[in-house]
Protein backbone atom coordinates (compact mmCIF):
# COMPACT_ATOMS: atom_id res chain seq x y z
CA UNK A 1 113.13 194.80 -75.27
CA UNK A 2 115.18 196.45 -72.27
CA UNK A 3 114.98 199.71 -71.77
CA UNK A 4 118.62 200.90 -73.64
CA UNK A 5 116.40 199.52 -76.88
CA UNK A 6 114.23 202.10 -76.89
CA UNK A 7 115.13 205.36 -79.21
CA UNK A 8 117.29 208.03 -77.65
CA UNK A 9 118.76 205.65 -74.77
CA UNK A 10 121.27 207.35 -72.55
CA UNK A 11 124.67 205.88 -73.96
CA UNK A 12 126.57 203.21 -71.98
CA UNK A 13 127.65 203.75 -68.65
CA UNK A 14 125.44 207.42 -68.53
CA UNK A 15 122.68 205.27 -66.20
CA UNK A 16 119.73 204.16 -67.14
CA UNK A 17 117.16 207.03 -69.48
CA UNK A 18 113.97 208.06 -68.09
CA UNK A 19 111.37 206.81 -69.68
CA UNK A 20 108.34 208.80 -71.72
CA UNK A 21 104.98 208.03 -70.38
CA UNK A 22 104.60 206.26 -73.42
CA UNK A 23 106.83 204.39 -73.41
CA UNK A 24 106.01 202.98 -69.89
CA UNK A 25 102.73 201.67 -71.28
CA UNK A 26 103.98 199.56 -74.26
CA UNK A 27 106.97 197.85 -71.65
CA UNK A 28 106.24 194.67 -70.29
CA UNK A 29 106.09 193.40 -66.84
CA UNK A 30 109.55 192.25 -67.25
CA UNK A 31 110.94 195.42 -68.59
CA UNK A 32 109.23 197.18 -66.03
CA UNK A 33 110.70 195.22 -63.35
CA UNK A 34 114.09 195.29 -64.48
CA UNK A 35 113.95 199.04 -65.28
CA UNK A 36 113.08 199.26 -61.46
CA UNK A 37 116.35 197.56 -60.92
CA UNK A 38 118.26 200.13 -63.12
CA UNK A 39 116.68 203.24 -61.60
CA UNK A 40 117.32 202.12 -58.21
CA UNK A 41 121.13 201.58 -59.29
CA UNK A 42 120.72 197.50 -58.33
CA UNK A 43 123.14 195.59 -59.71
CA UNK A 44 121.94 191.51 -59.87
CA UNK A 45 125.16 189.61 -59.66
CA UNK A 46 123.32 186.11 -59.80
CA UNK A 47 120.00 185.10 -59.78
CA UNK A 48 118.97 181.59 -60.21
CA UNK A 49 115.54 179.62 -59.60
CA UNK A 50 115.29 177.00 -56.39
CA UNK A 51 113.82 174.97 -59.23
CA UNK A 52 114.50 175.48 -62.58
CA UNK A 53 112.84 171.87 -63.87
CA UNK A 54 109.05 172.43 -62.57
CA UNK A 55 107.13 170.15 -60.94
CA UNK A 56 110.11 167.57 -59.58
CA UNK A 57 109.57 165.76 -56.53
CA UNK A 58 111.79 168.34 -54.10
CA UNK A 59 109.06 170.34 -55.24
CA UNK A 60 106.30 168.90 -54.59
CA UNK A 61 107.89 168.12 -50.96
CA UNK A 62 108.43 172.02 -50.66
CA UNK A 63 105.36 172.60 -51.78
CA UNK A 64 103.23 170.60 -49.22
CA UNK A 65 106.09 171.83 -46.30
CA UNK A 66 104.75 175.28 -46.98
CA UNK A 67 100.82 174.56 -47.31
CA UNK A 68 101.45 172.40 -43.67
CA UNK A 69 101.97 175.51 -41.63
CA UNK A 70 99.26 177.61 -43.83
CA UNK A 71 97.11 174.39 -42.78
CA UNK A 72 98.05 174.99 -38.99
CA UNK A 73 97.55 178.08 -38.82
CA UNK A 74 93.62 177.62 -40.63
CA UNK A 75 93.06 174.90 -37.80
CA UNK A 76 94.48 176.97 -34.68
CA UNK A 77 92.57 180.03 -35.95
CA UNK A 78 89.13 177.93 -36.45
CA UNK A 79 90.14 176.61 -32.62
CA UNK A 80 90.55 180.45 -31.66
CA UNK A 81 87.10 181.38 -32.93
CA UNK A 82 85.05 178.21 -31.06
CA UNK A 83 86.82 178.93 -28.22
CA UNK A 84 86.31 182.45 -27.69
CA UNK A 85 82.85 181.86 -29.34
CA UNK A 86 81.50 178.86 -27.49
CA UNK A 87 84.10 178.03 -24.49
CA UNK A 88 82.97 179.09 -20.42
CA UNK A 89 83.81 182.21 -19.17
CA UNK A 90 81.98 183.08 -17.10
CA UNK A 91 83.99 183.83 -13.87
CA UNK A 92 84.37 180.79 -11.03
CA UNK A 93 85.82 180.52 -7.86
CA UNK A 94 88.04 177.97 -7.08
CA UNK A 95 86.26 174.67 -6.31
CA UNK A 96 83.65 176.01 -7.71
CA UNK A 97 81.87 173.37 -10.33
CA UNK A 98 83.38 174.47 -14.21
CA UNK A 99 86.46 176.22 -12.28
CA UNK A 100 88.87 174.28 -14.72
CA UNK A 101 86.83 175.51 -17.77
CA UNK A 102 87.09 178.84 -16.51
CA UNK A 103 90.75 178.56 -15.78
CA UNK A 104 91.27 177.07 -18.97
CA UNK A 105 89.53 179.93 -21.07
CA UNK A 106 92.69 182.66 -21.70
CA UNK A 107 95.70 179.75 -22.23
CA UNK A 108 93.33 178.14 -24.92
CA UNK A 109 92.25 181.63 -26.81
CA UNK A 110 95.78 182.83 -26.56
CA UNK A 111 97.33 179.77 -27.63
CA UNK A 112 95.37 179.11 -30.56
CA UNK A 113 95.75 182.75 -31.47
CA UNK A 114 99.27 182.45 -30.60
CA UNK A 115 99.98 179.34 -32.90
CA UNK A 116 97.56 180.85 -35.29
CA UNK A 117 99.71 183.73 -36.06
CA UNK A 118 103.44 181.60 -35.75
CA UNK A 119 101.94 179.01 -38.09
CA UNK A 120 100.91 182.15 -40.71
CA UNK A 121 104.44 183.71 -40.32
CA UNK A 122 106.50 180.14 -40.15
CA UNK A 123 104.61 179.62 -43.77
CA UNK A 124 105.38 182.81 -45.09
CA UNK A 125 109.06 182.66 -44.36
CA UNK A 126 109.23 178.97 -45.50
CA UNK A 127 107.63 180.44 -49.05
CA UNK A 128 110.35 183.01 -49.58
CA UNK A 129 113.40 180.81 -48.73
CA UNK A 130 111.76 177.79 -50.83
CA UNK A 131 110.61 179.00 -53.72
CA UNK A 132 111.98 182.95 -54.06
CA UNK A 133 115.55 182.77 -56.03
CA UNK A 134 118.77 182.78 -55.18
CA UNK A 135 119.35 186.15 -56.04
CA UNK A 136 122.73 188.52 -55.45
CA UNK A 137 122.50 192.23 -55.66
CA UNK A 138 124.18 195.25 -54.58
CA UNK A 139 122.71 198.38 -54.87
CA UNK A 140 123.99 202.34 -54.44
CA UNK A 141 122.36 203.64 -51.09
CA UNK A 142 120.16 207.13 -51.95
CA UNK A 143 118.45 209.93 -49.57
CA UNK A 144 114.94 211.24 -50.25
CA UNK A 145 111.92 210.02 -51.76
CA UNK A 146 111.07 207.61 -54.46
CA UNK A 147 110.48 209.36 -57.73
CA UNK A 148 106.79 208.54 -59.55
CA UNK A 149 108.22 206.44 -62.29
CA UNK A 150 110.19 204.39 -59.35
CA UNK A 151 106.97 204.49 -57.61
CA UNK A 152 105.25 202.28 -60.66
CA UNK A 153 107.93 199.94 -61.14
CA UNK A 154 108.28 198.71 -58.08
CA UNK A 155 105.34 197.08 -58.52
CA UNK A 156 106.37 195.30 -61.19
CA UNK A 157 109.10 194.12 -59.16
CA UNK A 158 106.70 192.16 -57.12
CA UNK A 159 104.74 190.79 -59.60
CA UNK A 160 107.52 189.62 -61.40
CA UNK A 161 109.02 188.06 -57.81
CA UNK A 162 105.26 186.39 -57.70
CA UNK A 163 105.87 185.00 -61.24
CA UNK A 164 109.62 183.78 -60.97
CA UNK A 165 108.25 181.90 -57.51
CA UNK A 166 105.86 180.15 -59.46
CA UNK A 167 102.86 181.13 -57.27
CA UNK A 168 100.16 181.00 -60.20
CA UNK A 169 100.51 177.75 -60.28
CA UNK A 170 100.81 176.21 -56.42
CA UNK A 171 97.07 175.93 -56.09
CA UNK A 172 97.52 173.95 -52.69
CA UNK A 173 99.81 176.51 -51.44
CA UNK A 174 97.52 179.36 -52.44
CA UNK A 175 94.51 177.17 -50.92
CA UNK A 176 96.37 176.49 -47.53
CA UNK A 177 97.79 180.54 -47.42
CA UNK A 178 94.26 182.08 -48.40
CA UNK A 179 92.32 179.77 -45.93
CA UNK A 180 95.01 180.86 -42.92
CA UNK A 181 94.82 184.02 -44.12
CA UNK A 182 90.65 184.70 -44.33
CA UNK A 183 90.37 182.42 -40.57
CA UNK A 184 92.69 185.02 -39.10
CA UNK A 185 91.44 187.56 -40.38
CA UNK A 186 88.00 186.54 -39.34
CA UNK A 187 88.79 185.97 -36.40
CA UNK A 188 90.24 189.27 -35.57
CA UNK A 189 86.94 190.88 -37.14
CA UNK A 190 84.86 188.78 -34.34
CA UNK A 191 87.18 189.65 -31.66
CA UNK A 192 86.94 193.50 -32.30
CA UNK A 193 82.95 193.37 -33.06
CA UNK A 194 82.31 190.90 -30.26
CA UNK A 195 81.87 193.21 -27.65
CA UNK A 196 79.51 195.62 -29.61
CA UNK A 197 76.90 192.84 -30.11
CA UNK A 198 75.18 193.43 -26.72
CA UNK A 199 72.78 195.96 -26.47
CA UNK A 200 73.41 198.28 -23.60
CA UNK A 201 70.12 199.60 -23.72
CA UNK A 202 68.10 196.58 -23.76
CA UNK A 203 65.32 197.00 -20.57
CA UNK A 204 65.17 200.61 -20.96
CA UNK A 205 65.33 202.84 -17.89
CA UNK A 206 67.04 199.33 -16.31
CA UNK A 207 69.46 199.00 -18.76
CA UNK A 208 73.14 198.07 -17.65
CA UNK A 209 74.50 201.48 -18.22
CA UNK A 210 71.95 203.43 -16.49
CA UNK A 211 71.72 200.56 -13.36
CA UNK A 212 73.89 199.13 -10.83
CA UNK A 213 74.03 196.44 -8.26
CA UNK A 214 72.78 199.54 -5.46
CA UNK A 215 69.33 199.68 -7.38
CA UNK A 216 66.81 198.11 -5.30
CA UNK A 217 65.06 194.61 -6.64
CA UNK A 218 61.41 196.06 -5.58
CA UNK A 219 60.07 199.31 -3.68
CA UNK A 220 61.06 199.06 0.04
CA UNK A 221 64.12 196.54 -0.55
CA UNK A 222 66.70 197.53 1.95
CA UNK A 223 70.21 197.68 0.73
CA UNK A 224 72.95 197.60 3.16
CA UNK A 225 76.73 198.83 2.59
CA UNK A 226 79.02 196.02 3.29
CA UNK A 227 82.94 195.47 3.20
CA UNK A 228 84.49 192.57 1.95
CA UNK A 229 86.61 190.59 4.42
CA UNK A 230 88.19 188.16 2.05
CA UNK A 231 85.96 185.64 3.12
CA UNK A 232 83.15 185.23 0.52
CA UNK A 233 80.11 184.53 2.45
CA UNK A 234 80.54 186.50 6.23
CA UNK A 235 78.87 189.30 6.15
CA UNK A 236 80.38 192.68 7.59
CA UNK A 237 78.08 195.54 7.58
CA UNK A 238 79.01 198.85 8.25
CA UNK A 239 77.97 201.30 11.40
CA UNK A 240 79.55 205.11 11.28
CA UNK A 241 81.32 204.36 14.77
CA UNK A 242 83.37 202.21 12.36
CA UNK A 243 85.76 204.70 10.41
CA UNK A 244 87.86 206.90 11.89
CA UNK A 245 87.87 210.61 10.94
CA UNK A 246 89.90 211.16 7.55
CA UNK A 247 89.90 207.86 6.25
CA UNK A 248 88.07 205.86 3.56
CA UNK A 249 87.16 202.38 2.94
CA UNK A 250 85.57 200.10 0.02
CA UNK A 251 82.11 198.63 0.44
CA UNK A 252 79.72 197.14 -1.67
CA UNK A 253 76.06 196.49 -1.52
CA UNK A 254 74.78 193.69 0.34
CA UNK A 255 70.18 192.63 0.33
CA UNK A 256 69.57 190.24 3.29
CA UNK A 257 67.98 187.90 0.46
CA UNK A 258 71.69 187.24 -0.46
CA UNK A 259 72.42 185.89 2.91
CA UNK A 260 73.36 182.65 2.43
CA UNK A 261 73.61 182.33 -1.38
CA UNK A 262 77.29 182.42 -2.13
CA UNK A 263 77.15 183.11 -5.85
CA UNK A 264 74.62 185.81 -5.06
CA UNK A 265 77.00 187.21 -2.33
CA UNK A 266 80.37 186.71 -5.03
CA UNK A 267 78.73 188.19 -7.77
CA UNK A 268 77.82 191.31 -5.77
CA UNK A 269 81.59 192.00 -5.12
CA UNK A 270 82.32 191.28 -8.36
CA UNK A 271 80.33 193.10 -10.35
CA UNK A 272 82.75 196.46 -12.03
CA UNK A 273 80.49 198.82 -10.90
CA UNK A 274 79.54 197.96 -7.57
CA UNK A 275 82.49 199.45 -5.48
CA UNK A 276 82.11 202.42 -3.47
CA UNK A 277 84.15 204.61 -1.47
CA UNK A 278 82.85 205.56 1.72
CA UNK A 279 84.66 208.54 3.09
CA UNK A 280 84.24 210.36 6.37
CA UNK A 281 85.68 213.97 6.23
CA UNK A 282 87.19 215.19 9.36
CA UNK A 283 84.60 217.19 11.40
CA UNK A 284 84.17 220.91 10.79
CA UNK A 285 85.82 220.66 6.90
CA UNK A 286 84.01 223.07 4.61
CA UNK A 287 81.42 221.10 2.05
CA UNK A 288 79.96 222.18 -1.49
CA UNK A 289 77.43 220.18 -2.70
CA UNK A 290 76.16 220.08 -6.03
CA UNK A 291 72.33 221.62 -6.12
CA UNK A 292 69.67 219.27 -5.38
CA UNK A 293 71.76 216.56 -3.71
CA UNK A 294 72.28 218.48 -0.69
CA UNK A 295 70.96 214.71 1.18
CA UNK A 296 73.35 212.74 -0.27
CA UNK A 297 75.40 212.66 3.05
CA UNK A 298 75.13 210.98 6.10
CA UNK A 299 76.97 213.51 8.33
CA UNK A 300 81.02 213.98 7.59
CA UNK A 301 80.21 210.32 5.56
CA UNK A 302 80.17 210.62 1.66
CA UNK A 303 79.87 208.12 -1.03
CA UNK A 304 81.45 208.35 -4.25
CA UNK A 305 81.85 205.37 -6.93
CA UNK A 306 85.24 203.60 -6.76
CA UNK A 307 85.18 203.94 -10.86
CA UNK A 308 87.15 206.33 -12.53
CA UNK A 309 85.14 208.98 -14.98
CA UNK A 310 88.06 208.26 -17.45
CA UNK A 311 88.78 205.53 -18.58
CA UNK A 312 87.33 203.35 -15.35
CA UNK A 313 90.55 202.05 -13.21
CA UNK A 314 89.95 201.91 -9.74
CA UNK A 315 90.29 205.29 -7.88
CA UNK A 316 91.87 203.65 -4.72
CA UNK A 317 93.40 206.41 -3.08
CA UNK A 318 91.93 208.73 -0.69
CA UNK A 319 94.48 211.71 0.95
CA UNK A 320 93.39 212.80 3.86
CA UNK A 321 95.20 216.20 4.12
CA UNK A 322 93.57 217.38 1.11
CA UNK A 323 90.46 215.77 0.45
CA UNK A 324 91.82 214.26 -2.97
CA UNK A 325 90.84 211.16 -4.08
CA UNK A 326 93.56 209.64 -6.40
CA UNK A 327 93.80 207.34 -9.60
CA UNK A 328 96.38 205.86 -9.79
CA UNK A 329 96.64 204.65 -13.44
CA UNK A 330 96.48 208.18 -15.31
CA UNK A 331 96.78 210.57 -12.49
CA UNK A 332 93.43 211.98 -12.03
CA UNK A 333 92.21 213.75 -9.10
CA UNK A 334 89.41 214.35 -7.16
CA UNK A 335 88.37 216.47 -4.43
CA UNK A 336 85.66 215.05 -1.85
CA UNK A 337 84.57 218.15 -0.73
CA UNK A 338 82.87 219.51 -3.59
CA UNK A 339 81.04 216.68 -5.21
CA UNK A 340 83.91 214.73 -5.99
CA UNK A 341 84.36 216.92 -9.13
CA UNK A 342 87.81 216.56 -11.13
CA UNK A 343 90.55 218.88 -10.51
CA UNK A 344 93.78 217.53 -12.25
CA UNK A 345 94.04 215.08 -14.72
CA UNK A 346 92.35 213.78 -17.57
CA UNK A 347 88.96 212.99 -16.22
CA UNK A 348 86.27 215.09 -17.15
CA UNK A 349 83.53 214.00 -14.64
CA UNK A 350 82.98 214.20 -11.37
CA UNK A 351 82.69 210.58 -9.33
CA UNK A 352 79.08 209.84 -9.10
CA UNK A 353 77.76 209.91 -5.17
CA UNK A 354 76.01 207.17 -3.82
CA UNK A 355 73.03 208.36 -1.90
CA UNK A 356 74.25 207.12 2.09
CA UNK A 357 71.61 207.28 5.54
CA UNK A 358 71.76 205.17 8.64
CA UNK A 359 68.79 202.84 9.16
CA UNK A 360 67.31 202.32 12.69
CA UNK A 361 69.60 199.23 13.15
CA UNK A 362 72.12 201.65 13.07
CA UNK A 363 74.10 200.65 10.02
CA UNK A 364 74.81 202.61 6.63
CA UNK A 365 72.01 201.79 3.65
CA UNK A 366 72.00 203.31 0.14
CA UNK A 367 69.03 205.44 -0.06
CA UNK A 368 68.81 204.72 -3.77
CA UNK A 369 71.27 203.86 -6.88
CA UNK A 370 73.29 206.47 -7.82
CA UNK A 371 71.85 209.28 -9.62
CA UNK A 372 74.42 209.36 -12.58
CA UNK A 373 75.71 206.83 -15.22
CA UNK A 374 79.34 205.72 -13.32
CA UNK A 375 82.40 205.11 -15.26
CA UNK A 376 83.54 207.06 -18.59
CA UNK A 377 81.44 209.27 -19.93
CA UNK A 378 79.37 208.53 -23.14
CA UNK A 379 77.57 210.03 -26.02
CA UNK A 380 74.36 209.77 -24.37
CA UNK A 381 75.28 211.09 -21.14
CA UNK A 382 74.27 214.56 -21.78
CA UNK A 383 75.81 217.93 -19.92
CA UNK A 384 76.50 216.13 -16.63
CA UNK A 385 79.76 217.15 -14.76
């Protein structure tokens, strides 16, 4: 029954009636679709199955085309999860035993995932232009919003799409497409969950949010400030006759049991929140310290974490002429002078200061870790600024 059957039906050429509520409920899928036609103003000028005998040989052939690239895309996405699962890496230098693994890491996750989601797209496409209609239409262009009944029909519309495409009954492509579908899909649920699974917390006061490579090993264990030369294993420690007046450089810690062990000695350059920035003030500039780390300082030397407070880039930029340490990816600003607290930008924080003095061999040692969590802030910081 199409819709101009019903009683009081607009007469011809007066557009299509609006339906009672009613009368929407008793319609069937079919009226409801094409009555979505008709209230949109469509006009079908030919519509006409890819396959109007079912279950000929073209097909079948179309049929396993389709469920092929679903099939890809279930294999590269199973690939994607054992590599990101079970694959090295862990970071090695080159030459390094397992360097290829290592190199090898991002071009296999992103090409899986990159096939992955082609294959799933390539299969989609290949369903709609094998097996949805030839189908004609021209239809009035309108402004504004979809009415409610429009809003119901249109549903139809793809249900009825799903039923003239013959979908119900292509179990291998549903197989192939659901499979694809639930691999990716997993796969993006591990990849967002994946870094929640370690605990932060785990060994307590120690944890790796409340620690960092300056924390001494034992009571007593000496650790020295040292700049990285580009050659892993020499070892450049730092003296204050060093640095000029007004300038700034990076240094990182360095334990004398490290001497010699060159994954010991890479690993402490590149762990995130190891970097420092050791700045010596011009003589005479005015100082605020924050109460209670009045000691922090060695002289016009200060020590402030090379880790942004928002968002943790790399605050690589000291100016001289006004005491402002820069980030450069979001513009935040720091002044050195009073505790390295924020004073443009989006960080919130002030840089936590490394704890500096000069040992009896005359170079620069930390006299402790640093005394606040580096890095962005979180819930469990509590009120420090």
């Amino acid at each position: 029954m199409s819709i101009s059957e019903h009683p009081g039906s607009g007469h011809a050429g007066s557009g299509p009636r609006t339906p009672t509520p009613a009368e929407l409920e008793d319609m069937t899928p079919d009226q409801l679709a094409r009555l979505a036609a008709e209230l949109d103003d469509v006009e079908i000028v030919h519509n006409a199955k890819k396959f109007p005998v079912p279950g000929t040989r073209a097909e079948k052939r179309a049929e396993r085309s389709v469920a092929l690239w679903f099939a890809i895309a279930t294999i590269a996405g199973i690939a994607f999860l054992g590599f990101y699962l079970f694959w090295p890496f862990e970071y090695k230098a080159p030459g390094d035993p397992g360097y290829l693994a290592y190199a090898l890491y991002n071009p296999l996750v992103g090409g899986t995932f990159g096939l992955s989601v082609l294959a799933l797209g390539v299969g989609i496409i290949a369903y709609v232009k094998k097996f949805f209609p030839d189908e004609v239409s021209v239809q009035q262009r309108h402004d504004g919003p979809s009415d409610e009944i429009s809003r119901k029909t249109v549903l139809a519309q793809l249900a009825k799409a799903g039923q003239d495409t013959g979908i119900a009954r292509r179990s291998l492509i549903k197989r192939s497409a659901g499979a694809a579908a639930g691999i990716f899909g997993l796969g993006l649920g591990i990849a967002a969950i994946a870094p929640l699974v370690r605990n932060p917390w785990k060994g307590g006061p120690k944890a790796a949010l409340w620690t960092t490579g300056w924390a001494p090993n034992f009571p007593g264990e000496v650790v020295y400030l040292r700049r990285d030369t580009g050659v892993a294993d020499e070892i450049s420690l730092v003296r204050p006759e060093d640095q000029d007046a007004g300038s700034m450089e990076t240094v990182f810690p360095f334990r004398e049991s490290e001497r010699g062990n060159a994954e010991a000695l890479g690993a402490a350059l590149r762990r995130s929140d190891n970097p420092v920035m050791l700045i010596r003030l011009r003589p005479g500039t005015p100082v605020i310290q924050r109460a209670g780390r009045e000691t922090f300082h060695y002289g016009d030397y200060y020590a402030y974490s090379k880790v942004c407070t928002h968002l943790g880039c790399p605050t690589s930029l000291f100016e001289a002429q006004t005491n402002r340490i820069l980030c450069p990816c979001h513009q935040s600003q720091f002044i050195a002078t009073e505790y390295a607290k924020p004073v443009f930008g989006p960080a919130a924080r002030a840089l936590p200061e490394l704890p500096i003095t000069v040992n009896n061999e005359g170079y620069f040692v930390a006299r402790s870790d640093f005394a606040d969590p580096i890095g962005p802030a979180f819930w469990e910081l509590g009120g420090n600024t």
